[in-house]
Protein backbone atom coordinates (compact mmCIF):
# COMPACT_ATOMS: atom_id res chain seq x y z
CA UNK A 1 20.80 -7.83 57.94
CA UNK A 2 20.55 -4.00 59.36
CA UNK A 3 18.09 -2.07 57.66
CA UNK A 4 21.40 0.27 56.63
CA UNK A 5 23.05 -2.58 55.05
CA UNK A 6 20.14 -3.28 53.58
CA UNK A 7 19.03 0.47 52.38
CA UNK A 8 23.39 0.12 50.95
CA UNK A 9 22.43 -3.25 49.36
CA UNK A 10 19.74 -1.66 47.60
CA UNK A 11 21.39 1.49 46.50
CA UNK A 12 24.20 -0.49 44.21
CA UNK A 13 21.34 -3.13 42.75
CA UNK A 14 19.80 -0.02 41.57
CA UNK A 15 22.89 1.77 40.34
CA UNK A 16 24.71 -1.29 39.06
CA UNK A 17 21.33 -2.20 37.07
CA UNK A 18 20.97 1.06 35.92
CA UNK A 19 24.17 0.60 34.48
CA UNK A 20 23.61 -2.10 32.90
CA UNK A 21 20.10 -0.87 31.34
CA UNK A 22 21.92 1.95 29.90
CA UNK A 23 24.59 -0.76 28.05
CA UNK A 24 21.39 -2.44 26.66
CA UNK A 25 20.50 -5.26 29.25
CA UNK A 26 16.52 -5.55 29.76
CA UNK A 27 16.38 -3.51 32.71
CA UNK A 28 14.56 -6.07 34.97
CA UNK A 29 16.80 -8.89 34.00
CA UNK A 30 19.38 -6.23 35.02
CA UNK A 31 17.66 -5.51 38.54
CA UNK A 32 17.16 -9.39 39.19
CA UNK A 33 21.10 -10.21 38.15
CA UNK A 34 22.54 -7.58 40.01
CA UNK A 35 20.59 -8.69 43.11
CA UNK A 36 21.59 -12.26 42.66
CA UNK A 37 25.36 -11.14 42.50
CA UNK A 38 25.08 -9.51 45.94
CA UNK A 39 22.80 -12.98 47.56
CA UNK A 40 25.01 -14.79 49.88
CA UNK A 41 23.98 -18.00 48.12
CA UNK A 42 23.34 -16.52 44.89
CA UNK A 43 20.09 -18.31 44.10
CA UNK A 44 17.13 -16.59 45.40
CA UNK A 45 13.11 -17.55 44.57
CA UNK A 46 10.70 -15.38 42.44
CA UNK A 47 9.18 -14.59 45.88
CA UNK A 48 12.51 -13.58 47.29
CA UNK A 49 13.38 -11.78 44.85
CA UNK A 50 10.19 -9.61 43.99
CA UNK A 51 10.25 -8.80 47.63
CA UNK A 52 13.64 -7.88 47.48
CA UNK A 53 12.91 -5.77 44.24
CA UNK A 54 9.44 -4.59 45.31
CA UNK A 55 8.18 -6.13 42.04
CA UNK A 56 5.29 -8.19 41.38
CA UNK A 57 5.92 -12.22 40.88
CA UNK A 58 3.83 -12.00 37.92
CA UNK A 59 1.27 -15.00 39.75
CA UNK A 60 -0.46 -16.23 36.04
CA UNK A 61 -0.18 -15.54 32.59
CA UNK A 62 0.73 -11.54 32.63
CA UNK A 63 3.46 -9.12 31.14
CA UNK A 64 5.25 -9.68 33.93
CA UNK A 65 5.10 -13.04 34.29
CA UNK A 66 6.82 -13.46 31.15
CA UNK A 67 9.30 -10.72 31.75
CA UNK A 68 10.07 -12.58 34.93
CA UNK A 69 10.01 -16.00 33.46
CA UNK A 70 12.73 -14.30 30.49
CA UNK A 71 15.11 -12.79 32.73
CA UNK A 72 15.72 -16.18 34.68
CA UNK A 73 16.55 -17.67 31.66
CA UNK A 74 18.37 -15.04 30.47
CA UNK A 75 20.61 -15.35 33.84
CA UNK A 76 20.82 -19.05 33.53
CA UNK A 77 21.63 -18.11 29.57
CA UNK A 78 24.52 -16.04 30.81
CA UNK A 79 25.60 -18.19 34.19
CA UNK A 80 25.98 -21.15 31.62
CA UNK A 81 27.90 -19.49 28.99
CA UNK A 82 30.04 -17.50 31.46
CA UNK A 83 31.30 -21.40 32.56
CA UNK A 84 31.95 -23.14 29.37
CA UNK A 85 33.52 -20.00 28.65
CA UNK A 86 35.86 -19.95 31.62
CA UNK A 87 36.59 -23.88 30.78
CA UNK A 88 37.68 -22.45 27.24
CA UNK A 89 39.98 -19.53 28.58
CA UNK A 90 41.45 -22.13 31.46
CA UNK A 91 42.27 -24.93 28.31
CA UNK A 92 43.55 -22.13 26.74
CA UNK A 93 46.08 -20.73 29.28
CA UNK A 94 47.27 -24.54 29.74
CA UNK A 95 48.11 -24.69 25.79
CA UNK A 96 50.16 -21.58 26.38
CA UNK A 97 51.82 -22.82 29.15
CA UNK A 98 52.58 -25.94 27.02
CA UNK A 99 53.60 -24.06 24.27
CA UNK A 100 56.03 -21.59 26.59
CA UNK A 101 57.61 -25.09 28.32
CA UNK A 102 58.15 -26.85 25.19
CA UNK A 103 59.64 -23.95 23.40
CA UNK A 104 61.71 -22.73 25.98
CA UNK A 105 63.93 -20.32 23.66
């Protein structure tokens, strides 16, 4: 990746995190979900990411170990919910479509 792209990359993580650190989201679980959105793959290591961030890793029993340790489970929190959610809303839109074809007045 160019080091523009890259410089670009980094200029909407921060914004969009900031964002969402100003709705109430813990600001690094903020920084490291924003910067998984924008991963090709969207899985990235604690390495990859803190040297994406320019963050520690939080090697050991620390403050930011733990605030590292939270935010990945917040994002698998929220990457789980977000799909039994989405199975909800697509049974949902097949009931209406039931409903609509069996009721065709």
């Amino acid at each position: 990746m160019g080091e523009g792209t890259r410089d670009e990359i980094s200029g909407f993580v921060e914004r969009f995190a900031a964002t969402l650190a100003d709705s109430g989201f813990p600001r690094l679980a903020a920084r490291v979900f924003a910067r998984l959105l924008v991963s090709e793959s969207g899985r990235m290591t604690a390495a990859e990411l803190a040297e994406e961030l320019q963050a520690s890793t939080g090697l050991g029993d620390s403050p930011a170990a733990d605030r590292l340790t939270e935010t990945l489970e917040l994002i698998q929190f929220l990457k789980d919910e977000t799909r039994a959610m989405m199975r909800r809303w697509q049974d949902r839109k097949a009931a209406l479509r039931t409903r609509q074809t069996a009721d065709p007045s």
